[in-house]
Structures are given as C-alpha cells and as structure tokens.
Protein backbone atom coordinates (compact mmCIF):
# COMPACT_ATOMS: atom_id res chain seq x y z
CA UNK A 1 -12.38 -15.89 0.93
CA UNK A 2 -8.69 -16.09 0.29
CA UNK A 3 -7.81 -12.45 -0.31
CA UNK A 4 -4.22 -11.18 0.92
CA UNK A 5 -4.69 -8.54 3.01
CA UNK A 6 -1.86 -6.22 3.25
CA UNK A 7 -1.40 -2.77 6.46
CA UNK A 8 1.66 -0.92 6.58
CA UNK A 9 1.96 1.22 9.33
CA UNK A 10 5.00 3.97 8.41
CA UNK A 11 6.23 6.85 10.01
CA UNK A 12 7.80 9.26 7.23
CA UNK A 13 11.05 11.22 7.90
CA UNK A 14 10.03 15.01 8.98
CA UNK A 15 9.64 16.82 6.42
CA UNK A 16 9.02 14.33 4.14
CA UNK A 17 5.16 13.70 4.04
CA UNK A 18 4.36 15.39 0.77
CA UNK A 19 6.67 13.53 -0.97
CA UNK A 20 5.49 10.13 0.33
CA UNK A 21 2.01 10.89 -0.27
CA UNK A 22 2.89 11.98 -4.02
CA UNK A 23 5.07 8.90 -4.77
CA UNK A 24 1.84 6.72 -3.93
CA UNK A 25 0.46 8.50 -7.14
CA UNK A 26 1.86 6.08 -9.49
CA UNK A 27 1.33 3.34 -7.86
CA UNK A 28 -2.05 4.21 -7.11
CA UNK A 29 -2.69 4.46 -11.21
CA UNK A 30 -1.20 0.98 -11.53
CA UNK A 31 -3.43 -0.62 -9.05
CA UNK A 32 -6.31 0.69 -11.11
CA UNK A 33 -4.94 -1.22 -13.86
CA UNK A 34 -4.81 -4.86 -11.70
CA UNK A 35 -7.96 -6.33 -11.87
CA UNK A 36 -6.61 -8.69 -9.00
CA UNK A 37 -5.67 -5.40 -6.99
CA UNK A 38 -9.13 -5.07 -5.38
CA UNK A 39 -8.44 -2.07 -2.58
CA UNK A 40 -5.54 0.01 -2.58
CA UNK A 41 -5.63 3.13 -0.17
CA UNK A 42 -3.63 5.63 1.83
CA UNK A 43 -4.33 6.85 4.95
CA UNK A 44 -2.62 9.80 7.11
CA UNK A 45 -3.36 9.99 10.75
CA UNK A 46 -5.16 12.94 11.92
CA UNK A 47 -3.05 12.35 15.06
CA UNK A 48 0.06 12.88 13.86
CA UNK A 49 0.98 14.39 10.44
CA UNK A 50 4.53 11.97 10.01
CA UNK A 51 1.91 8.41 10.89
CA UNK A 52 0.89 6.64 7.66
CA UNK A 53 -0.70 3.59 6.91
CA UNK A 54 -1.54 1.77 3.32
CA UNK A 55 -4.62 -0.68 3.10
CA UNK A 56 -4.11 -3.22 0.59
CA UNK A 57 -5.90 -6.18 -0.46
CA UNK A 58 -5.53 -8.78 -3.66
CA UNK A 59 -7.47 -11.49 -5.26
CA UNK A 60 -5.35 -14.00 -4.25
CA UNK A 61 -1.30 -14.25 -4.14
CA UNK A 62 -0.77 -13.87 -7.72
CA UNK A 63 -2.30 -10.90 -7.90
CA UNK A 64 -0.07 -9.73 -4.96
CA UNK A 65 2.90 -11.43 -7.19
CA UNK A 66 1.80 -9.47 -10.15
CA UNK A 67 1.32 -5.86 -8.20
CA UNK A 68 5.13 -6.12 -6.35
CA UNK A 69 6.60 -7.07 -9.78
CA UNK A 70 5.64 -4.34 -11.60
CA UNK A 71 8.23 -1.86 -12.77
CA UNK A 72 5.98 0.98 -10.59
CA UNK A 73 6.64 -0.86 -7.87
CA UNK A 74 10.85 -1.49 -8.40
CA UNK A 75 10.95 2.57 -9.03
CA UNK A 76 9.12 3.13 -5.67
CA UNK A 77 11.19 1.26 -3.42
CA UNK A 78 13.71 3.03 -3.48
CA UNK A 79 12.22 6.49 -2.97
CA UNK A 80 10.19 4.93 0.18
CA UNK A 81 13.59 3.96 1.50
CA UNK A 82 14.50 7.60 1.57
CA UNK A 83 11.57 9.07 2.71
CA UNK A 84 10.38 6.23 5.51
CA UNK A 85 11.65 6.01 9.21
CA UNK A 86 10.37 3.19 10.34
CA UNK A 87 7.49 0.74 9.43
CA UNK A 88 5.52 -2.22 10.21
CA UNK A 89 4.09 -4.49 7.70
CA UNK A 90 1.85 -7.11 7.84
CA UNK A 91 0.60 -9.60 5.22
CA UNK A 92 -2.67 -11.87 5.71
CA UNK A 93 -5.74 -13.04 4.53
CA UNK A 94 -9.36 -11.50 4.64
CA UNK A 95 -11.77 -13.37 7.23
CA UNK A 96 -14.53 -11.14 6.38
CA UNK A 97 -15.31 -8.33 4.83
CA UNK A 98 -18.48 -5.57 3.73
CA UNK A 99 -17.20 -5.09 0.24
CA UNK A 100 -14.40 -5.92 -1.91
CA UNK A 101 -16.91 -8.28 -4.32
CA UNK A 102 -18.38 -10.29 -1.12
C-alpha cells in the first residue's frame, strides 16, 4: 500500500471556527472530484471548540500533486493563513488500513 497519508492538527484563531470549517467546503467538493483523493475529512475536537484536525489520504503522490495544485487549493491558502494559529502537519504513507479500497 503506498497511499500518502496526510493529519493536520490546527488550532483556529478565536473566533474564527465557523469560518474555517466553511472554507473546507470547497475543497471538500473538489476532493469529490479526485478519483486519487480517496479520504478527505474534518474533524473538530469535542474538547476544545478552537482544536481541528484534517484526515487526508491519496492514491499515491500524484494524486497528492494533483489535489495541492488545484486552483481550490491556491484560493484556500490564503484564507487558512488568516484564520489558523498554529498547526502541525504531517505527511506519510498508509501501513494498514480497514477501508480506503483495501
């Protein structure tokens, strides 16, 4: 299995979490468009209401090349900027897996 597997872990500015969770929208309807772009999902902490993380994983790296170079992606960027206070990314591959086509 040679998914990439993609968590970011974000804290959004206060009073900012409605607009984060609304800017995923689009990007959530282009990932329904990537066949490559097999799980895309947002998650809110029930801990704390400002904690985010994203769950992402791809076919392989082109379909994580074709995802971050669509033009949904560029006009998101720069909206997260405003709206994140800090986050932690990390970028790997699937072991193993209950779904996601295996």
């Amino acid at each position: 299995m040679s998914h990439v597997a993609i968590v970011a872990r974000v804290a959004v500015k206060e009073g900012k979490a409605d607009e984060y969770v609304a800017a995923f929208a689009p990007l959530l309807e282009q990932a329904k468009k990537e066949p490559g772009t097999l799980l895309y999902a947002v998650h809110r902490s029930k801990d704390d209401p400002l904690m985010f993380w994203t769950t992402e994983v791809y076919a392989d790296d082109a379909a994580f090349a074709a995802h971050s170079a669509s033009k949904v992606h560029a006009a998101a960027t720069p909206l997260f900027t405003e709206l994140i206070a800090r986050s932690d990314v990390m970028i790997g591959e699937t072991l193993m897996a209950k779904g996601l086509g295996s």
